[in-house]
C-alpha atoms as a PDB file:
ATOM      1  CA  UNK A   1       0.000   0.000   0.000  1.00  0.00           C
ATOM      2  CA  UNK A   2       1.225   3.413  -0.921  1.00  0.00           C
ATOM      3  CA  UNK A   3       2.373   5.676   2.083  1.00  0.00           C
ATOM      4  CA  UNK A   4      -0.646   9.035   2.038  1.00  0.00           C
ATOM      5  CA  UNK A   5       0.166  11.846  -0.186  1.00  0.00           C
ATOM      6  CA  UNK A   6      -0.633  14.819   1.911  1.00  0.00           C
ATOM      7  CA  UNK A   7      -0.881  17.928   0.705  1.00  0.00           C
ATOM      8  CA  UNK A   8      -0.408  21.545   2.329  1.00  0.00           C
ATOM      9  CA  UNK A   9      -1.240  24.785   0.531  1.00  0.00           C
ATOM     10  CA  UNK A  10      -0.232  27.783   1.367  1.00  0.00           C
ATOM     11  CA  UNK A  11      -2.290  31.228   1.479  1.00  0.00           C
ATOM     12  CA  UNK A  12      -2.252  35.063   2.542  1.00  0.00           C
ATOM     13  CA  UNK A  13      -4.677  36.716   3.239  1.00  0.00           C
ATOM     14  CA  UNK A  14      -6.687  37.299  -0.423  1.00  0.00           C
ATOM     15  CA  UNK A  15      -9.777  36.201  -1.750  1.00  0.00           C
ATOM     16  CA  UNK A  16      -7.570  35.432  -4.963  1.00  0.00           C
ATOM     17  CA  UNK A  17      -5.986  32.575  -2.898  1.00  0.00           C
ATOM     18  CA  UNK A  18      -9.086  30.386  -3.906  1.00  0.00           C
ATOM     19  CA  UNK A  19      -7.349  29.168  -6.933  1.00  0.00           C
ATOM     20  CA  UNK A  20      -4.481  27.890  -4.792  1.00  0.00           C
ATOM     21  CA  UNK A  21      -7.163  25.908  -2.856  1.00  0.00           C
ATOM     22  CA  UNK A  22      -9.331  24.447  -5.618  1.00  0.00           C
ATOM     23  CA  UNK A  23      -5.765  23.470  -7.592  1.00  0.00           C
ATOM     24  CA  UNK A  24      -4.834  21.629  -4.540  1.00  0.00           C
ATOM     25  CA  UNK A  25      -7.837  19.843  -3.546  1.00  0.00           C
ATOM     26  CA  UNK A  26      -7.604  18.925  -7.545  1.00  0.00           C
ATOM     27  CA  UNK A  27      -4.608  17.318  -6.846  1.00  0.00           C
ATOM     28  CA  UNK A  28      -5.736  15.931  -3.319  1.00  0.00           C
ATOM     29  CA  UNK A  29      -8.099  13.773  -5.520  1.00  0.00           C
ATOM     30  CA  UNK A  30      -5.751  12.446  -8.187  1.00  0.00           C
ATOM     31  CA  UNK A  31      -3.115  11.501  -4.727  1.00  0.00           C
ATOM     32  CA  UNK A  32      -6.194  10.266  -2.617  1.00  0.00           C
ATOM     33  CA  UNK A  33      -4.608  11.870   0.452  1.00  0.00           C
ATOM     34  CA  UNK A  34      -5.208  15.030   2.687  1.00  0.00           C
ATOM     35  CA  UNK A  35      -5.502  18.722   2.375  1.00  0.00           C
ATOM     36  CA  UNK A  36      -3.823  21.361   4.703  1.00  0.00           C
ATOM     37  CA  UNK A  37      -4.354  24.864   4.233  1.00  0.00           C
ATOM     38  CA  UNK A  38      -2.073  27.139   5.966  1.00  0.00           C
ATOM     39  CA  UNK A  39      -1.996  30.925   6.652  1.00  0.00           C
ATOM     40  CA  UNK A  40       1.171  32.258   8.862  1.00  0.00           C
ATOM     41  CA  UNK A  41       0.621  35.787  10.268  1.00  0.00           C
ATOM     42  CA  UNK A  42       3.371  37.836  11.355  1.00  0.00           C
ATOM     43  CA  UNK A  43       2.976  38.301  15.148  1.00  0.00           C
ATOM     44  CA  UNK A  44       2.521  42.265  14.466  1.00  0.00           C
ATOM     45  CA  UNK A  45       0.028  41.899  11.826  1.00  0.00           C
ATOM     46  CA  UNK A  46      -2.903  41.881  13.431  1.00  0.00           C
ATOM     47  CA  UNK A  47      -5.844  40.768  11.005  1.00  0.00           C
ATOM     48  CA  UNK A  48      -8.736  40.441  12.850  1.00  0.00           C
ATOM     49  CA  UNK A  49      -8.982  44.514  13.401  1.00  0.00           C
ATOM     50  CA  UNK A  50      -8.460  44.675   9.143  1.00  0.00           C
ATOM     51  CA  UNK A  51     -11.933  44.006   8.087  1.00  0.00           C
ATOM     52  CA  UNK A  52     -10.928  43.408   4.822  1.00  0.00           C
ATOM     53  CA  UNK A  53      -8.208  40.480   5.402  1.00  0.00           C
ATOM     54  CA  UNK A  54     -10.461  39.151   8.392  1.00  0.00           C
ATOM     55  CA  UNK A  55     -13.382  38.949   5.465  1.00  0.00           C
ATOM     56  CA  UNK A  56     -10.836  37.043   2.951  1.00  0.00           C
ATOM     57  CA  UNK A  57      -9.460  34.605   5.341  1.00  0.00           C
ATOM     58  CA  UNK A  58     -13.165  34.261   6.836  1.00  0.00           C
ATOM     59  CA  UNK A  59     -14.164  33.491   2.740  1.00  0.00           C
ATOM     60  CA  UNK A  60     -11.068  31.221   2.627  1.00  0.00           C
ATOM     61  CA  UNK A  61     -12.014  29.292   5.260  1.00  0.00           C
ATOM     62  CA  UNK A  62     -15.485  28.641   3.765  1.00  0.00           C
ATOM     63  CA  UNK A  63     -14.022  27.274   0.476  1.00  0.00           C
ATOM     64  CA  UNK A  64     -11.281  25.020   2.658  1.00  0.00           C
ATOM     65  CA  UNK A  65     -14.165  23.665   4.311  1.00  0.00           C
ATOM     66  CA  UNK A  66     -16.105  23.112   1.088  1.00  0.00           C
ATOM     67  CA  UNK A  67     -13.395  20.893   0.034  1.00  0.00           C
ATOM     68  CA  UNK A  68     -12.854  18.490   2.849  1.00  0.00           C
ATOM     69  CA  UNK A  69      -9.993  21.254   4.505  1.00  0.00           C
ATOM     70  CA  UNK A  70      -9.519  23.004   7.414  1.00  0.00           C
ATOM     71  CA  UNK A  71      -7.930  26.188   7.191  1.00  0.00           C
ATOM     72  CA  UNK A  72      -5.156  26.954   9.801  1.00  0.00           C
ATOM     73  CA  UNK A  73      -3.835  30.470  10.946  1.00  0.00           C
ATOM     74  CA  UNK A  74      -0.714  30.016  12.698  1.00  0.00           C
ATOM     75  CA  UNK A  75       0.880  33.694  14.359  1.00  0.00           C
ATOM     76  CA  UNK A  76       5.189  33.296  13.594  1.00  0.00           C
ATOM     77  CA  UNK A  77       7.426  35.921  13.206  1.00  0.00           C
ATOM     78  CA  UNK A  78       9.498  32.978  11.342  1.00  0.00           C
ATOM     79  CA  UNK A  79       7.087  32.258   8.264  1.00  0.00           C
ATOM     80  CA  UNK A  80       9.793  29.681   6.459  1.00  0.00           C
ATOM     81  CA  UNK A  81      10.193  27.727   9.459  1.00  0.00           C
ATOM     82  CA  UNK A  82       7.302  27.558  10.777  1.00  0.00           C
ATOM     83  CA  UNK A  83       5.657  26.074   7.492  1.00  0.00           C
ATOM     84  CA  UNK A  84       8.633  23.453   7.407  1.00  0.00           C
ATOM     85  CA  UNK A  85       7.322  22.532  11.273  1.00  0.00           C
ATOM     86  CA  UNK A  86       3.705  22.197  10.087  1.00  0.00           C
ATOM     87  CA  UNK A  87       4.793  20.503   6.717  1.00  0.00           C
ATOM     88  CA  UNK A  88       7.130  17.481   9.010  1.00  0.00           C
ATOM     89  CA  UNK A  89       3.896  17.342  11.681  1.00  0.00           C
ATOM     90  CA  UNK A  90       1.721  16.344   9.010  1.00  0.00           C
ATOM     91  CA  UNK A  91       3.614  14.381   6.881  1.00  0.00           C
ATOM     92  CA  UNK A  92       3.130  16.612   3.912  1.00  0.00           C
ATOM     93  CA  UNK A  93       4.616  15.494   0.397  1.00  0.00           C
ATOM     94  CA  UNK A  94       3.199  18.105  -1.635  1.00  0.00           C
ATOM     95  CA  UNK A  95       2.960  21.894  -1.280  1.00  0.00           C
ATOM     96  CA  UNK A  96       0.989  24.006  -3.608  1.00  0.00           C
ATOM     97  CA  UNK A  97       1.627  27.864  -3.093  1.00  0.00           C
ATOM     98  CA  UNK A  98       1.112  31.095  -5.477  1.00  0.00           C
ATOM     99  CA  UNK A  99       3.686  32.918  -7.360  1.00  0.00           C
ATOM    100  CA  UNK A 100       5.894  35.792  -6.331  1.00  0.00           C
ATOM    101  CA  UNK A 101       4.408  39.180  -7.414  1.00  0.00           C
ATOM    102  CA  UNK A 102       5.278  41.037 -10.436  1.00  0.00           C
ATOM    103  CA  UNK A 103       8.606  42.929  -8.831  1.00  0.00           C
ATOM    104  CA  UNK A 104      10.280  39.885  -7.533  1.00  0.00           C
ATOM    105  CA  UNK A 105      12.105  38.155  -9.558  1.00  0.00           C
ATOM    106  CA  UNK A 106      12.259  34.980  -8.649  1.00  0.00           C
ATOM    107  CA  UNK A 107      10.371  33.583  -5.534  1.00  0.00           C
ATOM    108  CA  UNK A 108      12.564  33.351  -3.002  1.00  0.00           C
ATOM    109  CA  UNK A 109      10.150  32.082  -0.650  1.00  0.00           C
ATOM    110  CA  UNK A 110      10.005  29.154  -2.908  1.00  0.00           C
ATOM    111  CA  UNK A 111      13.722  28.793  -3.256  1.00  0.00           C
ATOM    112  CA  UNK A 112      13.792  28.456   0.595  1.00  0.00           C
ATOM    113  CA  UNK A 113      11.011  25.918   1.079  1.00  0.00           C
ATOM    114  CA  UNK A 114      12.384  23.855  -1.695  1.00  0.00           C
ATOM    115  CA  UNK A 115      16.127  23.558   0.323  1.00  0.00           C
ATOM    116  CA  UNK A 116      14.535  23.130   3.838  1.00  0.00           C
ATOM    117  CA  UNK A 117      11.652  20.491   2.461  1.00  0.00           C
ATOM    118  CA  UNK A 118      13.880  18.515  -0.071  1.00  0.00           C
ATOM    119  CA  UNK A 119      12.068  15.517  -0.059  1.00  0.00           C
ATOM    120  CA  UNK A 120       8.412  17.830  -0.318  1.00  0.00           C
ATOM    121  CA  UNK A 121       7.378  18.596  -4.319  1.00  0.00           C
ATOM    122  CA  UNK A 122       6.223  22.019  -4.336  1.00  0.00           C
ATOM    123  CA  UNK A 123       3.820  23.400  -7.371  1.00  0.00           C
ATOM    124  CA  UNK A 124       4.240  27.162  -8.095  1.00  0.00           C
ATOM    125  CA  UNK A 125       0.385  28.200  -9.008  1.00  0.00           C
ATOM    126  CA  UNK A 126       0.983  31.552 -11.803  1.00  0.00           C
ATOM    127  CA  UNK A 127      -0.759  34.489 -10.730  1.00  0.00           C
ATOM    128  CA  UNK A 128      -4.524  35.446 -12.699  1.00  0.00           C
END
């Protein structure tokens, strides 16, 4: 028997992050596994008093749940390493996360994950 193909995807605080849930639970299916999706907060951002990012991750919740997720929101000051801790906890094989806006160049976030998780595949999702 195959070992369980979990799957974490990563969001911010957007409505647009949808995509990166739907493409994720897609590929949930095809792996028959589990779905994680993960929000890290800065400890100084404080979203609740931002109506607008308390709305999104309150929408992004709703569509996690719609797909058999739960949606967590974990406060680190350390957001690499603290998805790495959450990724080894639960086991997680695959990562699906959005691309690096316009101005960056590459996506250094990605660049990090991918050394720190080398036995994790990680999908870049382009941006709309």
């Amino acid at each position: 028997m195959n070992s369980p193909q979990n799957i974490m995807v990563c969001v911010t605080q957007q409505i647009t992050c949808e995509r990166l849930i739907l493409k994720a639970a897609d590929l949930r299916n095809e792996l028959n596994g589990e779905l994680f999706v993960i929000h890290v907060a800065k400890n100084e951002w404080n979203f609740l008093d931002n109506i607008k990012e308390g709305e999104a991750l309150e929408y992004l919740f709703k569509i996690s749940k719609s797909v058999g997720a739960n949606l967590s929101v974990l406060k680190s000051d350390n957001i690499a390493e603290t998805l790495v801790n959450f990724a080894n906890e639960n086991k997680i094989t695959h990562i699906v996360m959005g691309e690096s806006p316009n101005d960056h160049k590459e996506n250094k976030f990605y660049l990090e994950l991918k050394n720190l998780l080398t036995n994790v595949e990680i999908f870049v999702v382009p941006q709309m």
